[in-house]
Each structure stands twice: as structure tokens, then as C-alpha cells.
PDB file of N, CA and C in Angstrom:
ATOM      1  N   UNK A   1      65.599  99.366  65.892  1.00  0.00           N
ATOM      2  CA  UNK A   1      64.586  98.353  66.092  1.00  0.00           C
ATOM      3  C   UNK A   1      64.976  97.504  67.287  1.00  0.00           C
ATOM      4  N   UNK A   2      63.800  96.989  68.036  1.00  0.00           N
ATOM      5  CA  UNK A   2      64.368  96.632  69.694  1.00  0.00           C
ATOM      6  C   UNK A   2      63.719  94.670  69.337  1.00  0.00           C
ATOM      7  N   UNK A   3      64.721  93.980  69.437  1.00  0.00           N
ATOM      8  CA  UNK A   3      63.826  92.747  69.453  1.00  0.00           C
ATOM      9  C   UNK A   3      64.606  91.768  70.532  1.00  0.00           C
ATOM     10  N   UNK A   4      62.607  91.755  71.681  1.00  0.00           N
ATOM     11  CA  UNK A   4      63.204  91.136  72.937  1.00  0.00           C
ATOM     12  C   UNK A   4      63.648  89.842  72.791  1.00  0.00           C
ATOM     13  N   UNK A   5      64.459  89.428  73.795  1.00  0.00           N
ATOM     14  CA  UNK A   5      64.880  87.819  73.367  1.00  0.00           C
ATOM     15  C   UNK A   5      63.570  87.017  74.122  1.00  0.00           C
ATOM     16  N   UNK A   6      63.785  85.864  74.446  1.00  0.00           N
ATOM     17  CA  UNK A   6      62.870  84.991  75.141  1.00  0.00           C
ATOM     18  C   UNK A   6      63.304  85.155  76.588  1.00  0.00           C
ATOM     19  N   UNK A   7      62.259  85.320  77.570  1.00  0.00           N
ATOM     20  CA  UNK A   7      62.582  85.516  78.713  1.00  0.00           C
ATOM     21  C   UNK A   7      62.768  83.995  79.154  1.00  0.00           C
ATOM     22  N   UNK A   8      64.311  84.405  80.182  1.00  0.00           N
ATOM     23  CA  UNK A   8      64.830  82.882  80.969  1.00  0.00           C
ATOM     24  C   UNK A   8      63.185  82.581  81.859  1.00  0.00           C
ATOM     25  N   UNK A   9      63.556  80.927  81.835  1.00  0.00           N
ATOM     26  CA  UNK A   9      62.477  80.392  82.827  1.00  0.00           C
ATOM     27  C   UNK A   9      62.194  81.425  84.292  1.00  0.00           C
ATOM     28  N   UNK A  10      63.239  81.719  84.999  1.00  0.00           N
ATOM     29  CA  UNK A  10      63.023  82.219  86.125  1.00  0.00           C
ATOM     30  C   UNK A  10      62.389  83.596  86.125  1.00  0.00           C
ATOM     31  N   UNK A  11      61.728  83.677  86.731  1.00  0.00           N
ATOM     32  CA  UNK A  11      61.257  85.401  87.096  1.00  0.00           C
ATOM     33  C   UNK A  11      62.302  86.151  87.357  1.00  0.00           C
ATOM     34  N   UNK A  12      63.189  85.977  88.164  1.00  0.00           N
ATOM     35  CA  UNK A  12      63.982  87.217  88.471  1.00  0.00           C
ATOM     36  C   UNK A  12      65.417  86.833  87.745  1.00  0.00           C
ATOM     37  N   UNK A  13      65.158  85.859  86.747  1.00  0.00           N
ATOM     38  CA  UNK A  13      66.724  86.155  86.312  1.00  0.00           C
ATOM     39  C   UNK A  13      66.697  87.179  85.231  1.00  0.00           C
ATOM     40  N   UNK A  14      67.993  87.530  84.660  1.00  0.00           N
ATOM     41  CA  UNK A  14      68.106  88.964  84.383  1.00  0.00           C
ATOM     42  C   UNK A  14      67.678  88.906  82.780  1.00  0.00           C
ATOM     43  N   UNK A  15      67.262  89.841  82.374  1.00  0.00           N
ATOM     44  CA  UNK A  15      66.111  89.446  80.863  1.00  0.00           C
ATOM     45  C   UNK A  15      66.887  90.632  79.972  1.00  0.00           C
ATOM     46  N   UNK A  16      66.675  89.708  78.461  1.00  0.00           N
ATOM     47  CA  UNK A  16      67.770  90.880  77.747  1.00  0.00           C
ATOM     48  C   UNK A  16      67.077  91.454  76.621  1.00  0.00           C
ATOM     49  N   UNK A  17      67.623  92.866  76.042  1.00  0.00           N
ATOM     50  CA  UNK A  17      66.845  93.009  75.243  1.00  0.00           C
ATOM     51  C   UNK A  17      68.145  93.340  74.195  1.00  0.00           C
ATOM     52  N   UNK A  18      67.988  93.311  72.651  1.00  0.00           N
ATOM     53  CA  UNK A  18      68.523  93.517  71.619  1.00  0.00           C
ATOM     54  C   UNK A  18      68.232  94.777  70.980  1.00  0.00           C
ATOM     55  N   UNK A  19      69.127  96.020  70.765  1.00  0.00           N
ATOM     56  CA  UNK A  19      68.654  97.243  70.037  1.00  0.00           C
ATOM     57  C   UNK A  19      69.427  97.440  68.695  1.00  0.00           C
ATOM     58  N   UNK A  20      69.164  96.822  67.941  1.00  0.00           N
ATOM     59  CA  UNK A  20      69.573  97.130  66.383  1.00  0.00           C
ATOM     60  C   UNK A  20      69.905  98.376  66.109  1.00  0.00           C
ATOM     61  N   UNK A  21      71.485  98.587  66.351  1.00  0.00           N
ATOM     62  CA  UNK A  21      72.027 100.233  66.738  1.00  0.00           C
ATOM     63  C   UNK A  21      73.576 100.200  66.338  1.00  0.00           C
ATOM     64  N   UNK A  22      73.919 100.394  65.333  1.00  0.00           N
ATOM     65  CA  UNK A  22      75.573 100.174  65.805  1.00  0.00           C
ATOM     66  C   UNK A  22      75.972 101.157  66.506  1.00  0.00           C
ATOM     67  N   UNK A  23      75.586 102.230  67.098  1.00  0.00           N
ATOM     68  CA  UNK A  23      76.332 102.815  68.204  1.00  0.00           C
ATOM     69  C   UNK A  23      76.186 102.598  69.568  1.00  0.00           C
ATOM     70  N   UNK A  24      75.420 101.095  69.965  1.00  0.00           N
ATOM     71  CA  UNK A  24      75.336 100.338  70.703  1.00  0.00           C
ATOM     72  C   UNK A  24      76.195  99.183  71.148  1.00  0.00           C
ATOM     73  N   UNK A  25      76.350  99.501  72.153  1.00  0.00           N
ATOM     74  CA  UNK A  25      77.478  98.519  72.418  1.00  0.00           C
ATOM     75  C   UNK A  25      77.168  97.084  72.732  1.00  0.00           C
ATOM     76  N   UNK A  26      77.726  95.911  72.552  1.00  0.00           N
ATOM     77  CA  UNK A  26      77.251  94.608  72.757  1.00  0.00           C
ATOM     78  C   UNK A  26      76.756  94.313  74.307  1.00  0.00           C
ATOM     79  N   UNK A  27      77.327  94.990  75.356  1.00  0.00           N
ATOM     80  CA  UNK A  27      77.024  94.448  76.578  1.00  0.00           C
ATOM     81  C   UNK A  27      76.918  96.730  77.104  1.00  0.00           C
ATOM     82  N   UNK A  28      75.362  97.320  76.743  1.00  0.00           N
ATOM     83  CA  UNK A  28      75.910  98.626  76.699  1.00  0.00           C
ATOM     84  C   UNK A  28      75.691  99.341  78.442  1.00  0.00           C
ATOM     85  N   UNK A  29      74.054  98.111  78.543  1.00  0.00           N
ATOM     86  CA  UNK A  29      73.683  98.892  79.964  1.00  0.00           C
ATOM     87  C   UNK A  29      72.522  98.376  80.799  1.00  0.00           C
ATOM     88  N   UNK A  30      72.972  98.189  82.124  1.00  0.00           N
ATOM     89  CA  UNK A  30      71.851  97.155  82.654  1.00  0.00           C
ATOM     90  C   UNK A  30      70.560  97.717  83.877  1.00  0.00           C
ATOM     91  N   UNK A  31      69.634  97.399  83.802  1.00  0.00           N
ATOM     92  CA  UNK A  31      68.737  97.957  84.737  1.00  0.00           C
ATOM     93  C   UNK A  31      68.376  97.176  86.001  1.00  0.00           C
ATOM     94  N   UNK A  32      68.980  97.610  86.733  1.00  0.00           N
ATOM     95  CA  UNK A  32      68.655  97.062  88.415  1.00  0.00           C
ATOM     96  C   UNK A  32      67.124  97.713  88.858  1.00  0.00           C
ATOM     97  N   UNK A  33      66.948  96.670  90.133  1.00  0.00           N
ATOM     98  CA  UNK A  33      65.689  96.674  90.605  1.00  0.00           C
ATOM     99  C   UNK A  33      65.754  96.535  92.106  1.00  0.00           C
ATOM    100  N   UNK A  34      65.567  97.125  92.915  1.00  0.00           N
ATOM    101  CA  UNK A  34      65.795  96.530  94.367  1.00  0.00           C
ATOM    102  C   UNK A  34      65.232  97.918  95.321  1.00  0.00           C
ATOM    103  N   UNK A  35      65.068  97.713  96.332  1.00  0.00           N
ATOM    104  CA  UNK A  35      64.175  98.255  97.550  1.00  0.00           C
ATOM    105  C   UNK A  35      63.712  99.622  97.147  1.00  0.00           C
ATOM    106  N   UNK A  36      61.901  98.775  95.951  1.00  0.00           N
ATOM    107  CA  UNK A  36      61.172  99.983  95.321  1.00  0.00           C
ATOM    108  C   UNK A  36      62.035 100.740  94.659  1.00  0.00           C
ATOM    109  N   UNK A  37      63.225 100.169  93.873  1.00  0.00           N
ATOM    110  CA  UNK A  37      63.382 101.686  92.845  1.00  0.00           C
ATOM    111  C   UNK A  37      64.460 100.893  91.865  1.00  0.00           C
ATOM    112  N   UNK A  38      64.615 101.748  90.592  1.00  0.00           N
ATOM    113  CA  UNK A  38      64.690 101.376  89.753  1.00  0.00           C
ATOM    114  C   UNK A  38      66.136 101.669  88.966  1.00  0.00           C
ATOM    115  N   UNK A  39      66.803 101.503  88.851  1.00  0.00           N
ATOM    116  CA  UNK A  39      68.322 101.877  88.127  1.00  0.00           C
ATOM    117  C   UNK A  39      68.871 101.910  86.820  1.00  0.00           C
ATOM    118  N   UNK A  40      69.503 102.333  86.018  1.00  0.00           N
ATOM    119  CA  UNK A  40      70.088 102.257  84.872  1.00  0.00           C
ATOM    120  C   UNK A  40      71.528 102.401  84.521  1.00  0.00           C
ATOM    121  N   UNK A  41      72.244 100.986  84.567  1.00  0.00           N
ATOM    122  CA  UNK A  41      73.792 101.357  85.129  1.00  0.00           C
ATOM    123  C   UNK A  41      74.371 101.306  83.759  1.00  0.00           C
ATOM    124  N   UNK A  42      75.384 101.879  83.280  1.00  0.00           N
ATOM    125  CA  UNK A  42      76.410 102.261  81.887  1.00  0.00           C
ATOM    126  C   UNK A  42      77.303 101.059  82.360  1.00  0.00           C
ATOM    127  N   UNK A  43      77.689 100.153  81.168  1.00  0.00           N
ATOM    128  CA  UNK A  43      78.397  99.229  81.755  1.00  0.00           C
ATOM    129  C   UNK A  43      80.104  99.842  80.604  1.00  0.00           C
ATOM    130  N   UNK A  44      79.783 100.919  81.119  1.00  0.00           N
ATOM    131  CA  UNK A  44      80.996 101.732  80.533  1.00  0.00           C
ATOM    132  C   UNK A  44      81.253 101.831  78.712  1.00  0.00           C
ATOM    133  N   UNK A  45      80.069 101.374  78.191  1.00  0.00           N
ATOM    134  CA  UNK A  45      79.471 101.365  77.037  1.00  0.00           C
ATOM    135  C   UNK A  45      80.932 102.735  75.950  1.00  0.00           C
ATOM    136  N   UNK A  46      81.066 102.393  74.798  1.00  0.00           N
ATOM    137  CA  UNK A  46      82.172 103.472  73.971  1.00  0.00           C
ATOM    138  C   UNK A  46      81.111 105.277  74.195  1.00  0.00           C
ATOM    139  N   UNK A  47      79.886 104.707  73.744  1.00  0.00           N
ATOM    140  CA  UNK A  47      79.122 105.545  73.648  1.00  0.00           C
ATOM    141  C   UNK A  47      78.284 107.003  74.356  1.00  0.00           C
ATOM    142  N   UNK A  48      78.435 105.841  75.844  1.00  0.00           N
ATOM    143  CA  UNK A  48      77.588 106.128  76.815  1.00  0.00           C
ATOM    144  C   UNK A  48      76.310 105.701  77.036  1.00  0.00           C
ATOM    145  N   UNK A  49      75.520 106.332  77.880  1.00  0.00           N
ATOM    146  CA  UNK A  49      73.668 106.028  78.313  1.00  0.00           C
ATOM    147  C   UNK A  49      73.337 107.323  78.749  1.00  0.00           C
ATOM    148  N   UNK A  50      72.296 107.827  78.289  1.00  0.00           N
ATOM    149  CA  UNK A  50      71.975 109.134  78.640  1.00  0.00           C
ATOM    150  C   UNK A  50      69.983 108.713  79.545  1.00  0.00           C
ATOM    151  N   UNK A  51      70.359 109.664  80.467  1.00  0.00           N
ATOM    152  CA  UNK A  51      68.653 109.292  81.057  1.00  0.00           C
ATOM    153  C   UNK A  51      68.086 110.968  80.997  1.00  0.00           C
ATOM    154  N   UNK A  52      67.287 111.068  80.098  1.00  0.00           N
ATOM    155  CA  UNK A  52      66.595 112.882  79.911  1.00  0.00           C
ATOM    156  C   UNK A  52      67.510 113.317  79.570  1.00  0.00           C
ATOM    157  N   UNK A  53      68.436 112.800  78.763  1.00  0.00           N
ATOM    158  CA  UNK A  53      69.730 114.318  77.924  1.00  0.00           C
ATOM    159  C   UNK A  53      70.418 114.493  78.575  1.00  0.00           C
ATOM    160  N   UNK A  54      71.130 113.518  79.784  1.00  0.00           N
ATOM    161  CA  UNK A  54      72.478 113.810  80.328  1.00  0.00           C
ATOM    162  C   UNK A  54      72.975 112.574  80.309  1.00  0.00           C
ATOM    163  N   UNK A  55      74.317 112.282  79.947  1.00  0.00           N
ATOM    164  CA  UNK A  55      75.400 111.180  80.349  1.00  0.00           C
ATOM    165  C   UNK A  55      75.309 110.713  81.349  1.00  0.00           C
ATOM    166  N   UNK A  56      75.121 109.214  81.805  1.00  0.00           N
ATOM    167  CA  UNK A  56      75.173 109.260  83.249  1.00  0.00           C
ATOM    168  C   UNK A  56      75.966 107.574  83.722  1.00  0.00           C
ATOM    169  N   UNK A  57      76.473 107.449  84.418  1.00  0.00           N
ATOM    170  CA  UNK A  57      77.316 106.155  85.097  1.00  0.00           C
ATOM    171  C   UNK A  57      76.159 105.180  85.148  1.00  0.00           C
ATOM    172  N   UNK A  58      74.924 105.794  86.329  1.00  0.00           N
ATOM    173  CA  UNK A  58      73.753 105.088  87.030  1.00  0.00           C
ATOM    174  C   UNK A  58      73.468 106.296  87.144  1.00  0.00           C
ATOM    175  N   UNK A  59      71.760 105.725  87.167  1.00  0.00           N
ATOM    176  CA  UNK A  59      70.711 106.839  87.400  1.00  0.00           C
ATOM    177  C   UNK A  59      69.573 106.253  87.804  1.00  0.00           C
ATOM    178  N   UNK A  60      68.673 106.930  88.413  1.00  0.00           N
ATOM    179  CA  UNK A  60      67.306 106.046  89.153  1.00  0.00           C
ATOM    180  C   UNK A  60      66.042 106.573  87.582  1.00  0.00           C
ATOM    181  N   UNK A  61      65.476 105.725  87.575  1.00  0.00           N
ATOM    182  CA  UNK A  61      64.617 105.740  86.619  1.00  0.00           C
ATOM    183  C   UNK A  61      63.361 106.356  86.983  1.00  0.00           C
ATOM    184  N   UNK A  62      62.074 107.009  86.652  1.00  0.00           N
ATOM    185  CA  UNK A  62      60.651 107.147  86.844  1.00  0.00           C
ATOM    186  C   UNK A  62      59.862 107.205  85.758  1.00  0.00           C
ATOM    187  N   UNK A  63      58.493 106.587  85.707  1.00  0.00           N
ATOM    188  CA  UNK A  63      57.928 106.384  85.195  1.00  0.00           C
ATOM    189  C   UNK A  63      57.858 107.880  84.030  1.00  0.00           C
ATOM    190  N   UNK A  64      58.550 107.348  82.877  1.00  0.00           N
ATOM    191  CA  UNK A  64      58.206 108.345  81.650  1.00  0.00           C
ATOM    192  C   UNK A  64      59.928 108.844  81.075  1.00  0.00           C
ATOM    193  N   UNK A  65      61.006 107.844  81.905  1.00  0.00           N
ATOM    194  CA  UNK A  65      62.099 108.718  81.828  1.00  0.00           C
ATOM    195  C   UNK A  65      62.663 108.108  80.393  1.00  0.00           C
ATOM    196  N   UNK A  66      63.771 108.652  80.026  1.00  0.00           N
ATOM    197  CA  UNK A  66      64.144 108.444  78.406  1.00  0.00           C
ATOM    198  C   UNK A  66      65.362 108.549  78.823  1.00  0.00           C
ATOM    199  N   UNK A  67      65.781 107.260  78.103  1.00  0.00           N
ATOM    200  CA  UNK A  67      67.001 105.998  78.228  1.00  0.00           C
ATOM    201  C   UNK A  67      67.485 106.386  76.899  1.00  0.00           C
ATOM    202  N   UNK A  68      68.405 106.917  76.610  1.00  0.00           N
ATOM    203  CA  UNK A  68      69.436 106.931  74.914  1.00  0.00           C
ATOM    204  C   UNK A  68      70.357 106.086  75.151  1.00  0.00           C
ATOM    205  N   UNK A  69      70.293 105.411  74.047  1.00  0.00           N
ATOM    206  CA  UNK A  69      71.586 104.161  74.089  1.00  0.00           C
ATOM    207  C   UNK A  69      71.873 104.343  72.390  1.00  0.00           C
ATOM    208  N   UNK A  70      73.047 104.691  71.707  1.00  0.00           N
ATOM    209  CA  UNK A  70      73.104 105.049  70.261  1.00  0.00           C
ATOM    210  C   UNK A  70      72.392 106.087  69.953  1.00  0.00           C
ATOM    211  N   UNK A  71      71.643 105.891  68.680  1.00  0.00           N
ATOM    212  CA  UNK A  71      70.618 106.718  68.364  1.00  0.00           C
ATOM    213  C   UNK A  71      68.807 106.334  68.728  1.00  0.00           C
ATOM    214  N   UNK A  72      69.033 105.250  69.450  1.00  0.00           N
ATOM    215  CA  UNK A  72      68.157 104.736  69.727  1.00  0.00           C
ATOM    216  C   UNK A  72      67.487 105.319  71.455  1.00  0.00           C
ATOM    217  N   UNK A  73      65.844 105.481  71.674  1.00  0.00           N
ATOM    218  CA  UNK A  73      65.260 106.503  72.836  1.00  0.00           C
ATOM    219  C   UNK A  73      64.726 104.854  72.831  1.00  0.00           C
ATOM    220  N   UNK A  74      64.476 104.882  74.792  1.00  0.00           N
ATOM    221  CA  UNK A  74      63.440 103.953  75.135  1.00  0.00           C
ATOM    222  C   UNK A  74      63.022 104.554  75.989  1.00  0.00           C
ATOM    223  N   UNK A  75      61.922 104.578  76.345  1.00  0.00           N
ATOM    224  CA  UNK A  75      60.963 105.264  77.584  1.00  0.00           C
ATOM    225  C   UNK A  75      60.639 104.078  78.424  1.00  0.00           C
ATOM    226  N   UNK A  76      60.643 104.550  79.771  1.00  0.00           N
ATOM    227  CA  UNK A  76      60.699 103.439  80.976  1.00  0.00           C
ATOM    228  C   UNK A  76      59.374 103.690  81.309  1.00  0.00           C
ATOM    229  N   UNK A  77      58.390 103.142  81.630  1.00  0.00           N
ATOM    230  CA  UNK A  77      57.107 102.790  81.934  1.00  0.00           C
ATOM    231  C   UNK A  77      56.741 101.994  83.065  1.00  0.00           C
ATOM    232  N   UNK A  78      56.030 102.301  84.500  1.00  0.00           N
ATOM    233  CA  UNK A  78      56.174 101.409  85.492  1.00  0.00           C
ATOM    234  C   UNK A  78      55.164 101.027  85.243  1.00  0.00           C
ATOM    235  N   UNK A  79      54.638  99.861  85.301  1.00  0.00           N
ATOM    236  CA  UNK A  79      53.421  98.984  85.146  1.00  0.00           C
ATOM    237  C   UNK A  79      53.155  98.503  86.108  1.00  0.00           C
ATOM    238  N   UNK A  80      52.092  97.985  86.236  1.00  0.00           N
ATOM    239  CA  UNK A  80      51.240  96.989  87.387  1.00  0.00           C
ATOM    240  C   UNK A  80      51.292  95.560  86.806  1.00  0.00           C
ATOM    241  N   UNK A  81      51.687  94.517  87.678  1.00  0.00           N
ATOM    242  CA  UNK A  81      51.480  93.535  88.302  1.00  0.00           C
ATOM    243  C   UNK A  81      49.999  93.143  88.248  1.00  0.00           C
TER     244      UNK A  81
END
């Protein structure tokens, strides 16, 4: 179960989300954003981060890709503004 926190006042400060997982690690994996593209970095998590069924350090994200963190799938979705 994923429950977002309250987003900080600022727009671009960094926004967190909670995945009710114990094979999730407390600090497991963070998503960067910068010139048009999108990232998913392992913050060296026990577990790992998988993006489409492979292990990965960092990986660039696209619209539809699948993020494993525990037993838990999130699908990345680019939206409009």
C-alpha cells in the first residue's frame, strides 16, 4: 500500500512517497528529473530497484515503465502539466 506524504510548499523540492513493504528499505530510491528525462537512482537499497525485471543502480524511466521496490510494482506515467 503506497501512502503519499504531503507535498513540501515548494514545487521543486523533493516529494516523498511511503510503500508499506518490509522489503523496502527506509531511504530505498530516488527519482531525478533534469534536461527532459527522467531517472530512477537505487540508493543502494538491501534489496535493490528493478526497472522492467532487471536490477539496476540508475535507469532512465518512460512512460509505462515498472519500478519494483520489495514486492511492491509502480508504473511511471508521464503526465501533462
Amino acid at each position: 500500500m503506497m501512502t503519499p506524504k504531503p507535498a513540501p510548499p515548494a514545487d521543486d523540492a523533493p516529494h516523498l512517497m511511503v510503500v508499506d513493504d518490509p522489503g523496502v528499505s527506509r531511504r530505498h530510491a530516488e527519482i531525478h528529473t533534469g534536461s527532459g528525462r527522467v531517472r530512477v537512482v537505487d540508493l543502494r537499497s538491501t534489496n535493490g530497484t528493478f526497472v522492467d525485471g532487471e536490477r539496476v543502480a540508475s535507469a532512465e524511466l518512460h512512460d509505462g515503465s515498472t519500478i519494483t521496490v520489495g514486492r511492491s510494482r509502480l508504473v511511471f506515467r508521464l503526465g501533462q502539466r
